[in-house]
C-alpha atoms as a PDB file:
ATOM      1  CA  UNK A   1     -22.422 130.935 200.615  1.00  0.00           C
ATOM      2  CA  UNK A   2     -20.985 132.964 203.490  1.00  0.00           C
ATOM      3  CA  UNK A   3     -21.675 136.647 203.860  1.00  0.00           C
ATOM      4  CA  UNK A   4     -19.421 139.026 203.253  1.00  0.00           C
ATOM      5  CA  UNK A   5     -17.229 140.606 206.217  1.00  0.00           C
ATOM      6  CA  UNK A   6     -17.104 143.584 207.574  1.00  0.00           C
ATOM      7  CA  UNK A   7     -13.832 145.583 207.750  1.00  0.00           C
ATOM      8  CA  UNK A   8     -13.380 147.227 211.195  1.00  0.00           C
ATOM      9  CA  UNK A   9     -10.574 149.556 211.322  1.00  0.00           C
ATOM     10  CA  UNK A  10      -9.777 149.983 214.767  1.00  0.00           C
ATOM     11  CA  UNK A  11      -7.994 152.399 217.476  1.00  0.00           C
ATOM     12  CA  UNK A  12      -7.842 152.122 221.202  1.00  0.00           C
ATOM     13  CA  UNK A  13      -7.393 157.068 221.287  1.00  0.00           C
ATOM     14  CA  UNK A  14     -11.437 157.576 222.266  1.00  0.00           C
ATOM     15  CA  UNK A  15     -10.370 160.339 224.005  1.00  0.00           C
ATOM     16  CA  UNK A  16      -7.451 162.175 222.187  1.00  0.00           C
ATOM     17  CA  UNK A  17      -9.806 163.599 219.248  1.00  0.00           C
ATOM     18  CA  UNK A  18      -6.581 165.098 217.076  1.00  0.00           C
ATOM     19  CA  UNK A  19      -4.479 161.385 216.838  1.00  0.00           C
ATOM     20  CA  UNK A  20      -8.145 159.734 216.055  1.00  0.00           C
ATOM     21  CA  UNK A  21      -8.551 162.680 213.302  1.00  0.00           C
ATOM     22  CA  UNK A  22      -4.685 162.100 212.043  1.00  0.00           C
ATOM     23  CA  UNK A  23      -4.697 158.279 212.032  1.00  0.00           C
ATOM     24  CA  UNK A  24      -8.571 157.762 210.226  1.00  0.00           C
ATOM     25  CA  UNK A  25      -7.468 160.526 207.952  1.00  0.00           C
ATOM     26  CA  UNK A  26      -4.356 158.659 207.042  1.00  0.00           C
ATOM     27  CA  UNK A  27      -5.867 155.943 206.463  1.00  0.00           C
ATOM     28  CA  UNK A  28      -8.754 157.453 204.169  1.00  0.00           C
ATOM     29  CA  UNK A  29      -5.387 158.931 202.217  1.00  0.00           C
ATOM     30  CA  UNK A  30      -3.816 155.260 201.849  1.00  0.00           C
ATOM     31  CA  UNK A  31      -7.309 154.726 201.029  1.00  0.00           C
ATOM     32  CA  UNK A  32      -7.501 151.607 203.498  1.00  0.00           C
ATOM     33  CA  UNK A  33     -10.345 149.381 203.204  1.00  0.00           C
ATOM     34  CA  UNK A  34     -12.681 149.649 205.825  1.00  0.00           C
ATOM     35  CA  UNK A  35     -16.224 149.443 206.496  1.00  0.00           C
ATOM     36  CA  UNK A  36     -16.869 150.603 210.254  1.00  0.00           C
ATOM     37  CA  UNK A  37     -14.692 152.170 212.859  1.00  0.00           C
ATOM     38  CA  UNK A  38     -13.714 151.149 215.842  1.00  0.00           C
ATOM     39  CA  UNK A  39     -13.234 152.926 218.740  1.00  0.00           C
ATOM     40  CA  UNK A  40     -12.040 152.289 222.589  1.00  0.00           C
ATOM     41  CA  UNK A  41     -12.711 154.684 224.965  1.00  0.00           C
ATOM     42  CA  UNK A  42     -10.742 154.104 228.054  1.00  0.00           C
ATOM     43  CA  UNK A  43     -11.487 156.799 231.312  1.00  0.00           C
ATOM     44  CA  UNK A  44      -9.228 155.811 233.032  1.00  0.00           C
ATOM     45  CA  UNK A  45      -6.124 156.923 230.444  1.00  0.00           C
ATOM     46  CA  UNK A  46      -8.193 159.075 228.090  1.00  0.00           C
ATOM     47  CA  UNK A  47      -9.958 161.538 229.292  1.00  0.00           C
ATOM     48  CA  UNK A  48     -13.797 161.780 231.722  1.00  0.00           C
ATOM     49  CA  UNK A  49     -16.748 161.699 229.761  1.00  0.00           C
ATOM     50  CA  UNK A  50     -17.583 165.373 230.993  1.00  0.00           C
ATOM     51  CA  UNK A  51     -14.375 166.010 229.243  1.00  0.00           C
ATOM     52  CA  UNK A  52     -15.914 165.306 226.346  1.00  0.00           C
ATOM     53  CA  UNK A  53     -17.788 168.284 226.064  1.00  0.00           C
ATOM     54  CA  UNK A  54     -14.455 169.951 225.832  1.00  0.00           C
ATOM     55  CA  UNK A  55     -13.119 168.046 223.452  1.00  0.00           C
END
C-alpha cells in the first residue's frame, strides 16, 4: 500500500507578506485542500532578508 500524499499548496511572494496573507486566506475560504505550504523566497525580486524585519 502506498502512503498517502501530501498536499503542498504553493506560492513563489516570500517576500510580499499582504498577497501571501490574501492568496492562503483565499484559499482557506474555498477551503482548498492542503497539507503544507510552500513558499519561495526570491532576494533578488522580493525583498533582503534584513527587510524582513520590516515586514
Amino acid at each position: 500500500m502506498a502512503p498517502p500524499t501530501t498536499i503542498m499548496l504553493h506560492v513563489a511572494l516570500g517576500g510580499k507578506n499582504d498577497e501571501c496573507l490574501l492568496f492562503y486566506d483565499n484559499m482557506l475560504q474555498r477551503q482548498v485542500p492542503f497539507d503544507v505550504i510552500g513558499l519561495s523566497y526570491y532576494p533578488k525580486w522580493h525583498c533582503t532578508l534584513e527587510d524582513f524585519g520590516t515586514i
